[in-house]
Structures are given as structure tokens and as C-alpha cells.
N, C-alpha and C. Protein backbone atom coordinates (compact mmCIF):
# COMPACT_ATOMS: atom_id res chain seq x y z
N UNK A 1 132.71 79.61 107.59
CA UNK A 1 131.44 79.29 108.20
C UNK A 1 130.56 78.65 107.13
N UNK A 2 130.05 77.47 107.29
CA UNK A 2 129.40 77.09 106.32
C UNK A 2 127.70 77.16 107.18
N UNK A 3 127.05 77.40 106.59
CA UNK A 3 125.73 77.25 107.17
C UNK A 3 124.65 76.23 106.56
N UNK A 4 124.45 75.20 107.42
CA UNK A 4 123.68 74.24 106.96
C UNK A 4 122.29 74.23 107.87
N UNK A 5 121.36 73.58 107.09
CA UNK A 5 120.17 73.22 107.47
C UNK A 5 119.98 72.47 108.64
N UNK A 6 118.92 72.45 109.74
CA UNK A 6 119.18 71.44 110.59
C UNK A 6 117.72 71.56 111.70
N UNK A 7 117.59 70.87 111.86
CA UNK A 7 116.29 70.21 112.43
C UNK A 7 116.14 71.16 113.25
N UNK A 8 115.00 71.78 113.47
CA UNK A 8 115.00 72.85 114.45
C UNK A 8 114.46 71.61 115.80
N UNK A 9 115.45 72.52 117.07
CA UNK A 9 114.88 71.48 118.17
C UNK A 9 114.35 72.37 119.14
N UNK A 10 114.25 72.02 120.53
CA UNK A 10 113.43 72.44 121.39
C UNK A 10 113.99 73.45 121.64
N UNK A 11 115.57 74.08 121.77
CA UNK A 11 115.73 75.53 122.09
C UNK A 11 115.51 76.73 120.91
N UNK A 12 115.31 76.13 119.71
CA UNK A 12 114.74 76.78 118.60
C UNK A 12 113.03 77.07 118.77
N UNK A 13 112.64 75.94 119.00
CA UNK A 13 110.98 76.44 119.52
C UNK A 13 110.98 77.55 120.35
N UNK A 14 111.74 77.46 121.39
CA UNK A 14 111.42 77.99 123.01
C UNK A 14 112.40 79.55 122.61
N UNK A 15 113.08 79.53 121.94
CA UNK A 15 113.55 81.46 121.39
C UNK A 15 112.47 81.60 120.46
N UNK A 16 111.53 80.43 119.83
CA UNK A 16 111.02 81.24 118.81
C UNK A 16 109.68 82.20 119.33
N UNK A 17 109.32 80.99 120.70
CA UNK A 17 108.07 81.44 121.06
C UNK A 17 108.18 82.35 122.03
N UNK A 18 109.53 82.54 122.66
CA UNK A 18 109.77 83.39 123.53
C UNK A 18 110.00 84.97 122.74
N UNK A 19 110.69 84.99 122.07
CA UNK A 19 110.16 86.46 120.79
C UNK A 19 108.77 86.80 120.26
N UNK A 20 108.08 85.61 119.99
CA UNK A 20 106.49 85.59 119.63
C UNK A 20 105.89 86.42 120.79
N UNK A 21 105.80 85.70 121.78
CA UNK A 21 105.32 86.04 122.97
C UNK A 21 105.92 87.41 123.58
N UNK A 22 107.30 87.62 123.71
CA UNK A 22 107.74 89.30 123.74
C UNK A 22 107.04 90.62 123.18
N UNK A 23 107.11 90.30 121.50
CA UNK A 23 106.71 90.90 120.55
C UNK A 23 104.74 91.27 121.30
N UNK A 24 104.11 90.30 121.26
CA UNK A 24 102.91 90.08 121.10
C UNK A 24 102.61 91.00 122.70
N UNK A 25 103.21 90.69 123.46
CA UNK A 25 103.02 91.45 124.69
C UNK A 25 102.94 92.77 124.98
N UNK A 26 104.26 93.29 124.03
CA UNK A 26 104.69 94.63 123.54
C UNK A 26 103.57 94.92 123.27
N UNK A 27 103.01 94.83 121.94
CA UNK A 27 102.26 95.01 120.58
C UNK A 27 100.78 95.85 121.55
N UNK A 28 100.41 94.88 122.84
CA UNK A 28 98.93 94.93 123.26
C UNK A 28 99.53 96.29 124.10
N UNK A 29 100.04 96.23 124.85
CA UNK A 29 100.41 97.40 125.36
C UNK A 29 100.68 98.38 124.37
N UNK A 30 101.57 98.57 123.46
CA UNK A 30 101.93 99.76 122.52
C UNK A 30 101.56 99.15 121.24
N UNK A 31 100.49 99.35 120.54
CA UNK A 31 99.99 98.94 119.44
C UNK A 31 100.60 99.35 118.47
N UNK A 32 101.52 98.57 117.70
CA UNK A 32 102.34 99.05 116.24
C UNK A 32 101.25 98.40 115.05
N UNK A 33 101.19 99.03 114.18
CA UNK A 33 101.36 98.27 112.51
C UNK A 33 102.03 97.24 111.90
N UNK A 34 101.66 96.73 111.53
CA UNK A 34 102.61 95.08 111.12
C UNK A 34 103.43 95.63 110.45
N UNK A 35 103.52 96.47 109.25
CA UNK A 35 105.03 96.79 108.74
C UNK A 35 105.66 97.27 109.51
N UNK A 36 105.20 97.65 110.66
CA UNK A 36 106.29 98.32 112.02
C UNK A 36 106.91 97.29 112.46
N UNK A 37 106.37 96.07 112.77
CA UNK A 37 106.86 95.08 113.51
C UNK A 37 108.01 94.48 112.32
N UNK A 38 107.44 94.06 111.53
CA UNK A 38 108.42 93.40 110.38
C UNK A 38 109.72 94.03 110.12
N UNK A 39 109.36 95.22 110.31
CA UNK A 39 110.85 96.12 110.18
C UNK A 39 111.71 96.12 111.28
N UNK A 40 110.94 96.14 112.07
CA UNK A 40 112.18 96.31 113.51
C UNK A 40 112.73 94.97 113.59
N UNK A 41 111.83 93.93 113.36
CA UNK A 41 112.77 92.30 112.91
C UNK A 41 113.49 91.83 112.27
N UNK A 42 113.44 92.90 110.48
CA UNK A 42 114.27 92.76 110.20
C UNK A 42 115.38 93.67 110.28
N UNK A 43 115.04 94.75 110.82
CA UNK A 43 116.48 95.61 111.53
C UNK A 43 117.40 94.87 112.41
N UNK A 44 116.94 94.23 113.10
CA UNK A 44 117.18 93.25 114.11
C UNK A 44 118.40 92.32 113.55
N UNK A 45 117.40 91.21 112.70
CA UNK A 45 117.96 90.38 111.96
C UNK A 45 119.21 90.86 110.93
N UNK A 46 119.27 92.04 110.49
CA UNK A 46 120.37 92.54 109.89
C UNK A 46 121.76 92.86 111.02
N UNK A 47 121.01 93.41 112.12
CA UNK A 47 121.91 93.98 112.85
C UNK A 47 123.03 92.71 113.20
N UNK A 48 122.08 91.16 113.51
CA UNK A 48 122.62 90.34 114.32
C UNK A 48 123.54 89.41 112.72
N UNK A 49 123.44 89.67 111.82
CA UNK A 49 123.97 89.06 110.72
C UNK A 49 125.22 89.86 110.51
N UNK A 50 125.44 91.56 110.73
CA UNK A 50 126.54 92.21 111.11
C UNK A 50 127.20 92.28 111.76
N UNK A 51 127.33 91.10 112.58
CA UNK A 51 128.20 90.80 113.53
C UNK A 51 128.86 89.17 113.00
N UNK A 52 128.78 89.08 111.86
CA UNK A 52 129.78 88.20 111.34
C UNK A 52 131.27 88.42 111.41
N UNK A 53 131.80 87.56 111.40
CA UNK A 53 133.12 87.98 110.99
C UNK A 53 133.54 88.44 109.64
N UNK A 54 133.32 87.36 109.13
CA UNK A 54 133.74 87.99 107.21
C UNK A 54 132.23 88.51 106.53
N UNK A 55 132.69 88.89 105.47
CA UNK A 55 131.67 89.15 104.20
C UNK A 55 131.52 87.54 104.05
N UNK A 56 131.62 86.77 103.92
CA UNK A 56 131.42 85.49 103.30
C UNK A 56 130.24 84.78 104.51
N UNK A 57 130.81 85.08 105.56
CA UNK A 57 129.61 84.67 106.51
C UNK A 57 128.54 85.28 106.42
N UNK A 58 128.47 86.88 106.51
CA UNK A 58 127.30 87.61 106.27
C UNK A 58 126.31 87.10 105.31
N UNK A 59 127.02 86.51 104.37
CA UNK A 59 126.75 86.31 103.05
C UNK A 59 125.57 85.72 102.88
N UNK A 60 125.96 84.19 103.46
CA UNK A 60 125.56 82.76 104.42
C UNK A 60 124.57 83.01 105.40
N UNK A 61 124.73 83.60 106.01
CA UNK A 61 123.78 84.14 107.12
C UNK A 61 122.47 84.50 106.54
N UNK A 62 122.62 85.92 105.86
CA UNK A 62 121.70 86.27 105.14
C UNK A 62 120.87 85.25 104.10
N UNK A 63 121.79 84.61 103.29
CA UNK A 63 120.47 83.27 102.62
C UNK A 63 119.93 82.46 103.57
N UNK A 64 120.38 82.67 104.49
CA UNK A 64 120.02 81.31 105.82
C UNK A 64 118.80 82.47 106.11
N UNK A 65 118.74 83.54 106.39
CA UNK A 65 117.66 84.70 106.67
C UNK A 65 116.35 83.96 106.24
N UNK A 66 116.86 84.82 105.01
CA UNK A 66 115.79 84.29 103.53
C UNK A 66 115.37 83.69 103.41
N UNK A 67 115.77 82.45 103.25
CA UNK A 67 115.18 81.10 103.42
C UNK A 67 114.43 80.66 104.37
N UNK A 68 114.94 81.45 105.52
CA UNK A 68 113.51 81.09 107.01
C UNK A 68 112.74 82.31 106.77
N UNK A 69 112.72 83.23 106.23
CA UNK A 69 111.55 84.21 106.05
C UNK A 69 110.21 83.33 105.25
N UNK A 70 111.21 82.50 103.77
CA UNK A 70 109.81 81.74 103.12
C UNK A 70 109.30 80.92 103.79
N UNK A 71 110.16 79.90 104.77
CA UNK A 71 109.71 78.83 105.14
C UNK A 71 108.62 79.30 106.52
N UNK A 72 109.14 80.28 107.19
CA UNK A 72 107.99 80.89 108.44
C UNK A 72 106.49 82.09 107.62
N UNK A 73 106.83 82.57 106.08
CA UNK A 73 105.78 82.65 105.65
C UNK A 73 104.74 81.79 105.02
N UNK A 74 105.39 80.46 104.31
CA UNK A 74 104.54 79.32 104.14
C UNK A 74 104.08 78.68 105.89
N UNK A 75 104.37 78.78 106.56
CA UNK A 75 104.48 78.21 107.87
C UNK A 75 102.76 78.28 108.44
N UNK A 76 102.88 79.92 108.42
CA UNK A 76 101.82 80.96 109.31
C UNK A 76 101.03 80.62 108.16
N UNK A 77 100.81 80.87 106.94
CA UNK A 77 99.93 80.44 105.92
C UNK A 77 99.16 79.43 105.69
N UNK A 78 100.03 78.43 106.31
CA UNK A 78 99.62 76.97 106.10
C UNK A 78 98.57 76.23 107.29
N UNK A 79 98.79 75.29 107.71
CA UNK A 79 98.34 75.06 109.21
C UNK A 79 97.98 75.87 110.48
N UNK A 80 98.71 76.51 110.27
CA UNK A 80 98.80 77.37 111.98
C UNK A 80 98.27 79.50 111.24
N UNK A 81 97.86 79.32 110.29
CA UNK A 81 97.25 80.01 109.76
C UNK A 81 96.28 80.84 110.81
N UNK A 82 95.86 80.57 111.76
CA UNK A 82 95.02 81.24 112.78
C UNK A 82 95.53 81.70 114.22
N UNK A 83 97.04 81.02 113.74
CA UNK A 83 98.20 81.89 114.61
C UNK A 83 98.34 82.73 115.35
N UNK A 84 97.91 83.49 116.48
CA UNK A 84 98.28 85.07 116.77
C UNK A 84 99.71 84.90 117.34
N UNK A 85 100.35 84.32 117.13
CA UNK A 85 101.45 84.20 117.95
C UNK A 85 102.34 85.60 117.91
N UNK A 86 102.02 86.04 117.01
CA UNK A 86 103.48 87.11 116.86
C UNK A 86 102.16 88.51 117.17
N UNK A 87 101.56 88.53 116.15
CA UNK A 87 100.37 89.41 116.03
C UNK A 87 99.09 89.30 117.46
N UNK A 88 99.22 90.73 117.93
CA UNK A 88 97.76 90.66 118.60
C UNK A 88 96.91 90.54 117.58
N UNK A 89 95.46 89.71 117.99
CA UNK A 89 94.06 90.23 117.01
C UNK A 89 93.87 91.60 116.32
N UNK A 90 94.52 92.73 117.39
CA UNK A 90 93.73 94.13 116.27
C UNK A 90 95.03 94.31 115.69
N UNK A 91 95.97 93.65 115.55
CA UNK A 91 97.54 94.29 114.39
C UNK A 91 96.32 93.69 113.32
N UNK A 92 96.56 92.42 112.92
CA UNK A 92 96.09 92.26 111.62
C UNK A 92 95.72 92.62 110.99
């Protein structure tokens, strides 16, 4: 499995905002803590990277993780900085 970079397209938007919007729905109804949320995402995200086949994919997977963790924390930081997408107003 090689994992390469690649243009995120419209079904990448539409899972991203459809988790945003899940999450955020949850959140107003059952109000978590942001390290609550972050954790269960990345529980998540581990869980779904353990379902590789090899160690070598996991491997791959996981820097592929990583690498969208910096790029979606420069992301929210940057421009869209006023974001609630993931976060209700009172998580923050």
C-alpha cells in the first residue's frame, strides 16, 4: 500500500462536514470537553488504521494521520479560524 497525497475532492468535503456536523450535533445535546472529543477521534482514527492489513500499511496510514492532523490544525488556525464546525460555541 503506498499512500500518496491527493487533492481532496467533493466526497472528502462532504465526510468531512458530515462528521463536523455529527460531532457538533452530538456535542449541543451532550456537552463534552474538547479533549473528550479529540480523543474519541483519535480512538477512532486508530481503530480505523487497525484494520490494515500489514504493519507496513498501518505504518503509512498513520503518517498519512499525522500529517492531516497538522495540515487540519494549520487549517482551523488559519482562515476559517472562526470555524465552529466541529466545536459548539460553549466547547471552546
Amino acid at each position: 500500500m503506498a499512500i500518496t497525497k491527493v487533492k481532496v475532492d467533493e466526497r472528502h468535503e462532504k465526510l468531512m462536514l458530515a462528521l463536523g456536523e455529527t460531532i457538533q450535533h452530538f456535542t449541543q445535546q451532550h456537552p463534552m470537553p474538547h479533549d473528550m472529543i479529540v480523543g474519541c477521534l483519535a480512538f477512532t482514527t486508530g481503530a480505523a488504521i487497525g484494520q490494515a492489513k500489514t504493519r507496513g500499511d498501518r505504518f503509512q496510514l498513520r503518517k498519512m494521520a499525522d500529517a492531516n492532523v497538522d495540515y487540519g490544525t494549520q487549517a482551523i488556525t488559519g482562515s476559517a479560524a472562526s470555524s465552529r464546525l466541529i466545536l459548539p460555541d460553549h466547547v471552546a
